[in-house]
Protein backbone atom coordinates (compact mmCIF):
# COMPACT_ATOMS: atom_id res chain seq x y z
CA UNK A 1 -5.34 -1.37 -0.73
CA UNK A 2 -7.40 0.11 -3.45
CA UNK A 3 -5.63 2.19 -6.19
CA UNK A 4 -8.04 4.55 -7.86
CA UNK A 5 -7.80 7.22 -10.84
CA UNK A 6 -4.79 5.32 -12.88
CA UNK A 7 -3.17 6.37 -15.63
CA UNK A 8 -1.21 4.80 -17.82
CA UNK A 9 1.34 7.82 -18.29
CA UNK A 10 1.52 6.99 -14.24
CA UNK A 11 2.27 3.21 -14.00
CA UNK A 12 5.66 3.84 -12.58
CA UNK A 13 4.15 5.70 -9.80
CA UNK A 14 1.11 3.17 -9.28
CA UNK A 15 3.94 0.11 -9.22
CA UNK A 16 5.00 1.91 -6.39
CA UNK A 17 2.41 2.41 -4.48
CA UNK A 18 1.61 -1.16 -4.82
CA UNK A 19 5.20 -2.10 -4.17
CA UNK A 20 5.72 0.24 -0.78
CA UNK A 21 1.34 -1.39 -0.07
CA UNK A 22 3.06 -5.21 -0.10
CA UNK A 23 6.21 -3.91 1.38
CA UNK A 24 4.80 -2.16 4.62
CA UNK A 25 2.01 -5.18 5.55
CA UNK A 26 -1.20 -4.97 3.01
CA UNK A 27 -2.25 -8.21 1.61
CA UNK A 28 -3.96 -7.25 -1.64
CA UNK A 29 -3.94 -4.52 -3.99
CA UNK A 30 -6.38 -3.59 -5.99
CA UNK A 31 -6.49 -1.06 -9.58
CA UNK A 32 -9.90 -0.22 -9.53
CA UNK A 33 -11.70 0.59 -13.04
CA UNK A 34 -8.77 0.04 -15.43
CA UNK A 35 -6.74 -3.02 -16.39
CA UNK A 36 -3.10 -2.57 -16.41
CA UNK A 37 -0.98 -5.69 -17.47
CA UNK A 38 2.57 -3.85 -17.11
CA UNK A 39 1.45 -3.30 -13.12
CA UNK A 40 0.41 -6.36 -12.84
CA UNK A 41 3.20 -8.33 -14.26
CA UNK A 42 5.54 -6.11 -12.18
CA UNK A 43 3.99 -6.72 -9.20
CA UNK A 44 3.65 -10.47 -9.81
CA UNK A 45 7.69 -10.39 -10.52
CA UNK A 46 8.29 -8.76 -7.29
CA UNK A 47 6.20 -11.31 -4.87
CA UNK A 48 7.84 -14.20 -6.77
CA UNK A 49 11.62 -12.80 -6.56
CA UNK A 50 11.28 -11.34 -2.87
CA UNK A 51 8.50 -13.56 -1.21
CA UNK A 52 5.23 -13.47 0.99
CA UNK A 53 1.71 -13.69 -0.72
CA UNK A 54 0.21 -10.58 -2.29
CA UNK A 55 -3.18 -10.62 -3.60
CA UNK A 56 -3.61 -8.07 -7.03
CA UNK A 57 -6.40 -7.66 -9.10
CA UNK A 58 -7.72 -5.29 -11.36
CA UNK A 59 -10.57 -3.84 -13.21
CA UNK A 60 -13.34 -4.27 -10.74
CA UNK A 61 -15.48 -1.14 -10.14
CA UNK A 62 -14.33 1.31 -7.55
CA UNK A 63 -18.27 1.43 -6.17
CA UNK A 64 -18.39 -2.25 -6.02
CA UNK A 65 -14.82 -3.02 -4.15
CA UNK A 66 -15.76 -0.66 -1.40
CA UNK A 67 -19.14 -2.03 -1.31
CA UNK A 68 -18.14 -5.30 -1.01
CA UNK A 69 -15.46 -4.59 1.35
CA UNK A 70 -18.46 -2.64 3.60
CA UNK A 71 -20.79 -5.99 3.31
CA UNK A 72 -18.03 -8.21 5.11
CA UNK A 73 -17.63 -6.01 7.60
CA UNK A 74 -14.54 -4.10 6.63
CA UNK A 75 -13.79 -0.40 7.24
CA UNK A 76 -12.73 2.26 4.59
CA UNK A 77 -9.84 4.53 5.42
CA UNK A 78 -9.21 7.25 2.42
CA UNK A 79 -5.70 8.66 2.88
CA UNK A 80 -6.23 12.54 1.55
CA UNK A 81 -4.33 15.93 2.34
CA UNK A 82 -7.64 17.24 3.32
CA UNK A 83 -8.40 14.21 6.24
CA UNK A 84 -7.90 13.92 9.73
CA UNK A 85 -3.96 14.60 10.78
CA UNK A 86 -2.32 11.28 11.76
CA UNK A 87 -0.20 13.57 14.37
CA UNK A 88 -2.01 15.44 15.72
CA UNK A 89 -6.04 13.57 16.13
CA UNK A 90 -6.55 10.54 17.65
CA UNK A 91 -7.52 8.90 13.87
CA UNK A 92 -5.43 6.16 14.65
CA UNK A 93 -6.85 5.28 17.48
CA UNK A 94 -10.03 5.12 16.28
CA UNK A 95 -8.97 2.88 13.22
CA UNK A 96 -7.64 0.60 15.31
CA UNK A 97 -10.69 0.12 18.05
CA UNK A 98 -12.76 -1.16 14.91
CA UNK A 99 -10.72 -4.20 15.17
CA UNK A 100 -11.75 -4.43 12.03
CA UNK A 101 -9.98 -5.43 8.10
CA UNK A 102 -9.20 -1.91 6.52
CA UNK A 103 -9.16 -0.93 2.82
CA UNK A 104 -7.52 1.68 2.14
CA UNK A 105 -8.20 4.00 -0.53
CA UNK A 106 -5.41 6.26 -2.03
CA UNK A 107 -6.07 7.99 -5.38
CA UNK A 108 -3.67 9.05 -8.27
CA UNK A 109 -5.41 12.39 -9.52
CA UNK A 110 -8.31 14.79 -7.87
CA UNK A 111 -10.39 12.20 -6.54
CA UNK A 112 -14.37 12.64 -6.36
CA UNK A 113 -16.08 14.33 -3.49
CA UNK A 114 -18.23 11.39 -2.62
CA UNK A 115 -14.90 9.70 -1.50
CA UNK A 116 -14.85 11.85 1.54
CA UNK A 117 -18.40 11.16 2.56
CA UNK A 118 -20.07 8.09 5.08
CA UNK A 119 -20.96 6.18 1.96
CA UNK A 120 -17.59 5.37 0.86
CA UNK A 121 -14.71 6.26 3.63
CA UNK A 122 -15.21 5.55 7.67
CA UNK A 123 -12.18 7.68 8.44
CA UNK A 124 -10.65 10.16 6.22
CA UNK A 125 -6.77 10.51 7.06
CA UNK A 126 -4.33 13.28 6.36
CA UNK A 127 -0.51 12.44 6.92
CA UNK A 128 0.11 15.86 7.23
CA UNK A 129 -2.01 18.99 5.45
CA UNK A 130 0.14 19.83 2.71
CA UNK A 131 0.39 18.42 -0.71
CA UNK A 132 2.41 15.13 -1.07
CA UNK A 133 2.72 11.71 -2.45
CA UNK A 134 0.13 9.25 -2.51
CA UNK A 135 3.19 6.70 -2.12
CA UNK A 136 4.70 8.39 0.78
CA UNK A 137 0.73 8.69 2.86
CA UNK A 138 0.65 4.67 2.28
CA UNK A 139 4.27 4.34 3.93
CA UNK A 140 3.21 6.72 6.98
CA UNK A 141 -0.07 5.52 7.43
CA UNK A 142 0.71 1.84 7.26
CA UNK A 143 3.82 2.03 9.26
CA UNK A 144 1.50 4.19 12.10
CA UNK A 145 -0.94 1.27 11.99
CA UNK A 146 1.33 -1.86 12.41
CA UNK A 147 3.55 0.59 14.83
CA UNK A 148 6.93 -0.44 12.66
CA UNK A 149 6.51 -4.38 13.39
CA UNK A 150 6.22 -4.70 9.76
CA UNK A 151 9.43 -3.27 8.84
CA UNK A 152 11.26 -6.65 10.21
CA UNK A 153 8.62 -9.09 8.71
CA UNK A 154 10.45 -12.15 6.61
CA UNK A 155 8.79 -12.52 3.30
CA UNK A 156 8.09 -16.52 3.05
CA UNK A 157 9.72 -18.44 -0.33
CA UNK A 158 11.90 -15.42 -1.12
CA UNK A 159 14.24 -16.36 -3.82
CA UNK A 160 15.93 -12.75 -3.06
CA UNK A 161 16.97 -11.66 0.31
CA UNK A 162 19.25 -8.32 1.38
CA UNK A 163 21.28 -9.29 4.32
CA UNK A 164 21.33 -5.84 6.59
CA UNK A 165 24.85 -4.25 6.74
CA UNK A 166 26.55 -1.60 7.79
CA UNK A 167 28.28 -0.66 4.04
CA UNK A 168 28.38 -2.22 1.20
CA UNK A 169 25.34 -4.65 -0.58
CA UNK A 170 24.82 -8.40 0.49
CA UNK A 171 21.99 -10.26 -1.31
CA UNK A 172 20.85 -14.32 -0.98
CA UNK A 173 19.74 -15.21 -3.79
CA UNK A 174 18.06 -19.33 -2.95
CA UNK A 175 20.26 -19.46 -1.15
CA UNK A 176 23.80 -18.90 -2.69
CA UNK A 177 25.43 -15.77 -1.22
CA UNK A 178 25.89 -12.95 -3.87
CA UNK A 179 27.92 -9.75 -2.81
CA UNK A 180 28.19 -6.32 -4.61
CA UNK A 181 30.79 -3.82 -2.29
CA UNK A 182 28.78 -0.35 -2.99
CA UNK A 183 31.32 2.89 -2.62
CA UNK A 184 29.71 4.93 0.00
């Protein structure tokens, strides 16, 4: 998952997008062009308190990630209001006959035109046509791709766990049970 066009007034909402990227089934995220150590450490906290492996780095080149990426074979999907609908194309199928690893590219302000052409993105890919969240087009898209499977996925060497419930919050925390009653 590359993150492009951060800004710092914005690390809140680039934490997120990283958080909902690990959350939903990416492996890596990537801040392309700026180095951000509050993300970072964030992000670093999270893995280690809830579990799994989750690649981050930062400050690489935009150019050179997706260039990279293109070299090993890899396909470029660039989530934008102004792509392909999810609903109602056949974009996902398409993405997923590659068979191949995807980066996906979601962007924090007006991103440039090149973006949208054969030299950087394979598929462009709308999650509906109307302005919205770069957080909630990760969420969509990813959950379209992995069709929901990753929604149960057990995050390896979690210290934290939520136990699933009907009312009230349950946490494990290694292992010791922890429970907070929540007024509904």
């Amino acid at each position: 998952m590359l993150r492009w066009g951060h800004r710092f007034r914005d690390q809140r909402v680039t934490t997120h997008v990283a958080l909902v990227a690990r959350a939903f089934g990416a492996s890596k995220f990537i801040l392309t062009d700026i180095r951000d150590q509050t993300v970072e450490t964030t992000v670093e906290k999270i893995t280690a308190n809830w579990g799994g492996t989750f690649g981050f780095s930062m400050g690489k080149p935009w150019r050179g990630v997706v260039s990279d990426w293109r070299s090993k074979g890899g396909i470029v999907v660039h989530l934008t209001a102004y792509g392909e609908n999810i609903e109602t194309s056949n974009v996902m199928e398409r993405i997923r006959s590659e068979d191949k690893d995807i980066l996906v590219i979601v962007g924090s302000q007006k991103v440039p035109g090149e973006f949208f052409s054969p030299s950087v993105s394979d598929f462009n890919v709308a999650v509906g046509n109307q302005p919205h969240s770069e957080i909630s087009s990760l969420a969509v898209f990813l959950d379209r791709l992995y069709g929901g499977k990753e929604l149960a996925v057990k995050f390896k060497d979690a210290e934290l766990r939520i136990v699933p419930q009907k009312r009230g919050k349950k946490m494990l925390k290694s292992g010791k049970q922890s429970t907070k009653e929540q007024q509904i």
